[in-house]
Protein backbone atom coordinates (compact mmCIF):
# COMPACT_ATOMS: atom_id res chain seq x y z
CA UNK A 1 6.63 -7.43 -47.79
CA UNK A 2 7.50 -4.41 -46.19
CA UNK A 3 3.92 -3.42 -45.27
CA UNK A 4 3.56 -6.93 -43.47
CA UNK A 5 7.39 -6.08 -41.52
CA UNK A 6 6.66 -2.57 -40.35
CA UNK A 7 2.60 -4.11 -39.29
CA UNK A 8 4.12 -6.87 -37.40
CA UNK A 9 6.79 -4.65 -36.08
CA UNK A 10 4.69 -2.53 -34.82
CA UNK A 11 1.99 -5.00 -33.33
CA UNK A 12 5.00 -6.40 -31.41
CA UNK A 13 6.17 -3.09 -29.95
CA UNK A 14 2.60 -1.93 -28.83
CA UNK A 15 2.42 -5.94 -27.00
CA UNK A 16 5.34 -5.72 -25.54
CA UNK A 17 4.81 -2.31 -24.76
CA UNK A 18 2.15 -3.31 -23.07
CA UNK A 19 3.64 -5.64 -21.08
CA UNK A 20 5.91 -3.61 -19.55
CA UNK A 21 3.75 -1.36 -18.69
CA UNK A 22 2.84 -2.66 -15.33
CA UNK A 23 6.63 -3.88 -14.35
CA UNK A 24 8.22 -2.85 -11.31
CA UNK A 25 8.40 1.16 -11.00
CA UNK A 26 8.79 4.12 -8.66
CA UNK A 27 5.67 6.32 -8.16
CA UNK A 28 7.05 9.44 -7.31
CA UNK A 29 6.43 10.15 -3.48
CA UNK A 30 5.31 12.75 -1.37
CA UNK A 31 5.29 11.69 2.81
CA UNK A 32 3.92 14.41 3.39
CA UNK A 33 0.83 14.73 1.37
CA UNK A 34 0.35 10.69 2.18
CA UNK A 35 0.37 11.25 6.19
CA UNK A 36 -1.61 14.82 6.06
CA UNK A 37 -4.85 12.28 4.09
CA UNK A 38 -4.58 9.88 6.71
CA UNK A 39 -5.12 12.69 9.05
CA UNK A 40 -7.53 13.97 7.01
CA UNK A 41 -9.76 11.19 6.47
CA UNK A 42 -8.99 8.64 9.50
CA UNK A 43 -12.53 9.61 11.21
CA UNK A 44 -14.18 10.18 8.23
CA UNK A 45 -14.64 9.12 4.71
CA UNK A 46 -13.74 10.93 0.97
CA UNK A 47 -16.89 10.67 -0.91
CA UNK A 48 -15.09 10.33 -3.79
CA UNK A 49 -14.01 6.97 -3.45
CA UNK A 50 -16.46 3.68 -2.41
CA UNK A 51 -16.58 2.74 1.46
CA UNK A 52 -16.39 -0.79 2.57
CA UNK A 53 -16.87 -2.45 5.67
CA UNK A 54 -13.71 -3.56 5.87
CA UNK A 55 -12.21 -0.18 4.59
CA UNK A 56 -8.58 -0.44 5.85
CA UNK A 57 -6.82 -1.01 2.59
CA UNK A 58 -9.19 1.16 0.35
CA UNK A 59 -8.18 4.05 2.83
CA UNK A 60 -4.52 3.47 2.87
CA UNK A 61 -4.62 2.93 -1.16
CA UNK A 62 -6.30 6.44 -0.74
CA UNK A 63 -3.48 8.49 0.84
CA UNK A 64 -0.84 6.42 -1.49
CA UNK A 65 -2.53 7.87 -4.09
CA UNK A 66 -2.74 11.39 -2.78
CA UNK A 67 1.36 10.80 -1.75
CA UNK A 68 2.01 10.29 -5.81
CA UNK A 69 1.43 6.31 -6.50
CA UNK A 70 -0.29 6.39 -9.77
CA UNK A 71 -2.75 3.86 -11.24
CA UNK A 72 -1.23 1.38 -13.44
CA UNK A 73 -1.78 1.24 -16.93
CA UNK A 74 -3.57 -2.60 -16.84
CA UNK A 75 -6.78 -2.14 -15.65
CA UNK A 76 -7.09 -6.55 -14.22
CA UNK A 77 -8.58 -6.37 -10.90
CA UNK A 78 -6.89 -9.56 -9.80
CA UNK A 79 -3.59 -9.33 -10.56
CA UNK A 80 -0.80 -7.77 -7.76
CA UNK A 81 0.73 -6.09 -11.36
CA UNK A 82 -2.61 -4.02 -11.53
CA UNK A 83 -3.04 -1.00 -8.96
CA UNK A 84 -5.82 1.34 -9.40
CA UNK A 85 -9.04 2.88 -8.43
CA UNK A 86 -11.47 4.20 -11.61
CA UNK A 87 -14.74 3.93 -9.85
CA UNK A 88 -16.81 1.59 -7.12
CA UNK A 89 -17.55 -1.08 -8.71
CA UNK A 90 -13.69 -0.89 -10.85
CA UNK A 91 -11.06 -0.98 -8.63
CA UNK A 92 -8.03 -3.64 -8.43
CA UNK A 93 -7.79 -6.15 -5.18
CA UNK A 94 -4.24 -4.41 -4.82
CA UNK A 95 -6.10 -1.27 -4.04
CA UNK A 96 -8.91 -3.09 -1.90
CA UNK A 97 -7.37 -5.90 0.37
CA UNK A 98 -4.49 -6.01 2.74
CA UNK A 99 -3.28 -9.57 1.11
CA UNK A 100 -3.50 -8.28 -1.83
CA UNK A 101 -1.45 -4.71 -1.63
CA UNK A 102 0.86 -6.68 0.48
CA UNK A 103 1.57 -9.22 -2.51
CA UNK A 104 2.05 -6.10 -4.72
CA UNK A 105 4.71 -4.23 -2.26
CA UNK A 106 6.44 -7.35 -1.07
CA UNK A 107 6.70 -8.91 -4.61
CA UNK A 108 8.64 -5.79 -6.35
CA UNK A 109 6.15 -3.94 -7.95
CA UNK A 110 6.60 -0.67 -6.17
CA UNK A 111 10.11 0.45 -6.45
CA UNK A 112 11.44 2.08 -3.65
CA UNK A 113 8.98 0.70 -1.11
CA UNK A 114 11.63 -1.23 1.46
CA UNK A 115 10.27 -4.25 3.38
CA UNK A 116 11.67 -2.78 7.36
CA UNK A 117 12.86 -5.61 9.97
CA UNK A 118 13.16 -5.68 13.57
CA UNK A 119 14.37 -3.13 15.23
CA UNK A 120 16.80 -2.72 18.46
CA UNK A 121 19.43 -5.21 16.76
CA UNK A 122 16.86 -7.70 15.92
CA UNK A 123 14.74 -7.71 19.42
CA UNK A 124 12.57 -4.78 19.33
CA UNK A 125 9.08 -4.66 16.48
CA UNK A 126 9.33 -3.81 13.19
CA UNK A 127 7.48 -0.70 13.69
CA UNK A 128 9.58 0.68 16.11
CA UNK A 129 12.82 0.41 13.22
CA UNK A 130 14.95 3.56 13.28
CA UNK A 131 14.09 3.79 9.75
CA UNK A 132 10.08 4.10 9.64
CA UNK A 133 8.97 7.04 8.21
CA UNK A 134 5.68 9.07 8.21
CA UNK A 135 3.65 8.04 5.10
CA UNK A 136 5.09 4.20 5.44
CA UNK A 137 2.63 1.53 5.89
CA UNK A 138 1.90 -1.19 8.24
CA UNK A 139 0.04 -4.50 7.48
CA UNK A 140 -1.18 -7.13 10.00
CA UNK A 141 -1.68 -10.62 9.95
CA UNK A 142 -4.35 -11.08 13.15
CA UNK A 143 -3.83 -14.71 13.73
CA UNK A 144 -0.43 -15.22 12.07
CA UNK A 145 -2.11 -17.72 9.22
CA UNK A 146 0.18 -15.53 6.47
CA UNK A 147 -2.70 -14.07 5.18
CA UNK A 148 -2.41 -10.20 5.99
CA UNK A 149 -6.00 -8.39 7.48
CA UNK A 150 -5.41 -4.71 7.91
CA UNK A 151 -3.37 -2.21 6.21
CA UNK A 152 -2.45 0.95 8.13
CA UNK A 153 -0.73 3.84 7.70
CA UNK A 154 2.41 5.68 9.85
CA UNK A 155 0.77 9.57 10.90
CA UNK A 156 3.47 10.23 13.33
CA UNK A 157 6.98 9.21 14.55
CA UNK A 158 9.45 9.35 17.56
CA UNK A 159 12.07 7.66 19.35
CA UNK A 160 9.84 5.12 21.18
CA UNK A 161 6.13 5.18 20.07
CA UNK A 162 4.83 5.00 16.34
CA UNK A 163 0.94 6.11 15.76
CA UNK A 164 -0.86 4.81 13.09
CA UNK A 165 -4.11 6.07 11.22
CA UNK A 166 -6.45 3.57 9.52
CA UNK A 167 -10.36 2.88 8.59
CA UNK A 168 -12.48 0.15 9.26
CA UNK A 169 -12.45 0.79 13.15
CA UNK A 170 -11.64 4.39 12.77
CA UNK A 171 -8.28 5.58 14.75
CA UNK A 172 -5.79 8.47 14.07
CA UNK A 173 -2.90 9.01 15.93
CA UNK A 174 -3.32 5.69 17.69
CA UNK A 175 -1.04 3.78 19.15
CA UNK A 176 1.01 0.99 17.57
CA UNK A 177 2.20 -0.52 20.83
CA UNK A 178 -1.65 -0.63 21.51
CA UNK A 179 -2.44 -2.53 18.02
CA UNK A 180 -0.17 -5.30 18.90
CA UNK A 181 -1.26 -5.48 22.61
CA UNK A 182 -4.59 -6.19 21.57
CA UNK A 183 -3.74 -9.12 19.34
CA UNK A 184 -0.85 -10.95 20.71
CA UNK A 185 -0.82 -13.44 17.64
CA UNK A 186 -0.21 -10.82 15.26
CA UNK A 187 2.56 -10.34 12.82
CA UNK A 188 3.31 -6.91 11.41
CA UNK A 189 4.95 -6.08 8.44
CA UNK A 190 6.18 -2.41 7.48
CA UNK A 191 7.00 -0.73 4.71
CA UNK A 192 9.27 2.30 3.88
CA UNK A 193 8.32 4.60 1.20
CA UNK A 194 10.88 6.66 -0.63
């Protein structure tokens, strides 16, 4: 009797243990080493990782990586609980597609990743908020559908400009005031990384 307690006891502690595993949590996070990648690799790409045509999100999953986010423990390619990278052909949509790592940063699983709003008292863009950071990211939604196309990533900040660095069409340093003039319909959403 208990044999059969301490088993089940201990088949109930590894499941839930499990199961927790890929909660909410805080990476630990380096700006730095995120935003020098991006620089690093915005004209280029790592040869350690798989290139896609539409590359945006695999590159910005990149430099999270290098800035401390570590690969979760379930390895379920389409759930926004799994984050990781193992090899090309095992990776997790989180890591791979804007919609996707949106769903994982807006729905709570990365602690300390703070959804920014508009700036100038509510009138100005998102990116231009007081509180944007180098190493945050920046997603778009092109046509404003609610389905987000393009992950970037914040390389350098001032008062009035914010320049992004991103893969598919290669830019570093580039404008953010120049992303949105080029698609009007857009809708941005930016995240702070602490």
């Amino acid at each position: 009797m208990l044999k059969k307690s301490l088993i089940a006891f201990f088949s109930f502690s590894l499941v839930s243990t499990s199961l927790l595993a890929d909660g909410p949590r805080q990476s630990p996070w380096n700006y730095s080493s995120a935003s020098n990648y991006a620089l690093q690799w915005a004209l280029s790409r790592n040869p350690n990782y798989i290139s896609f045509t539409n590359d945006c999100t695999n590159f910005v999953s990149q430099a999270l990586r290098t800035g401390g986010w570590k690969d979760t423990a379930t390895l379920i390619s389409t759930q926004m609980h799994s984050w990781f990278y193992k090899s090309g052909t095992n990776y997790a949509q989180t890591w791979s597609t804007a919609n996707g790592l949106r769903n994982r940063v807006a729905n709570g699983y990365e602690l300390g990743t703070t959804k920014l709003g508009k700036s100038f008292a509510g009138l100005g863009p998102e990116y231009l908020n007081n509180q944007i950071r180098v190493g945050d990211i920046i997603l778009a939604d092109w046509t404003g559908d609610g389905i987000y196309d393009h992950a970037m990533m914040v390389t350098q900040v001032s008062f009035s400009e914010t320049l992004v660095s991103y893969h598919t069409t290669d830019r570093k340093n580039f404008s953010m005031a120049d992303v949105a003039a080029s698609s009007p319909n857009a809708k941005f959403e930016v995240y702070h990384i602490t």
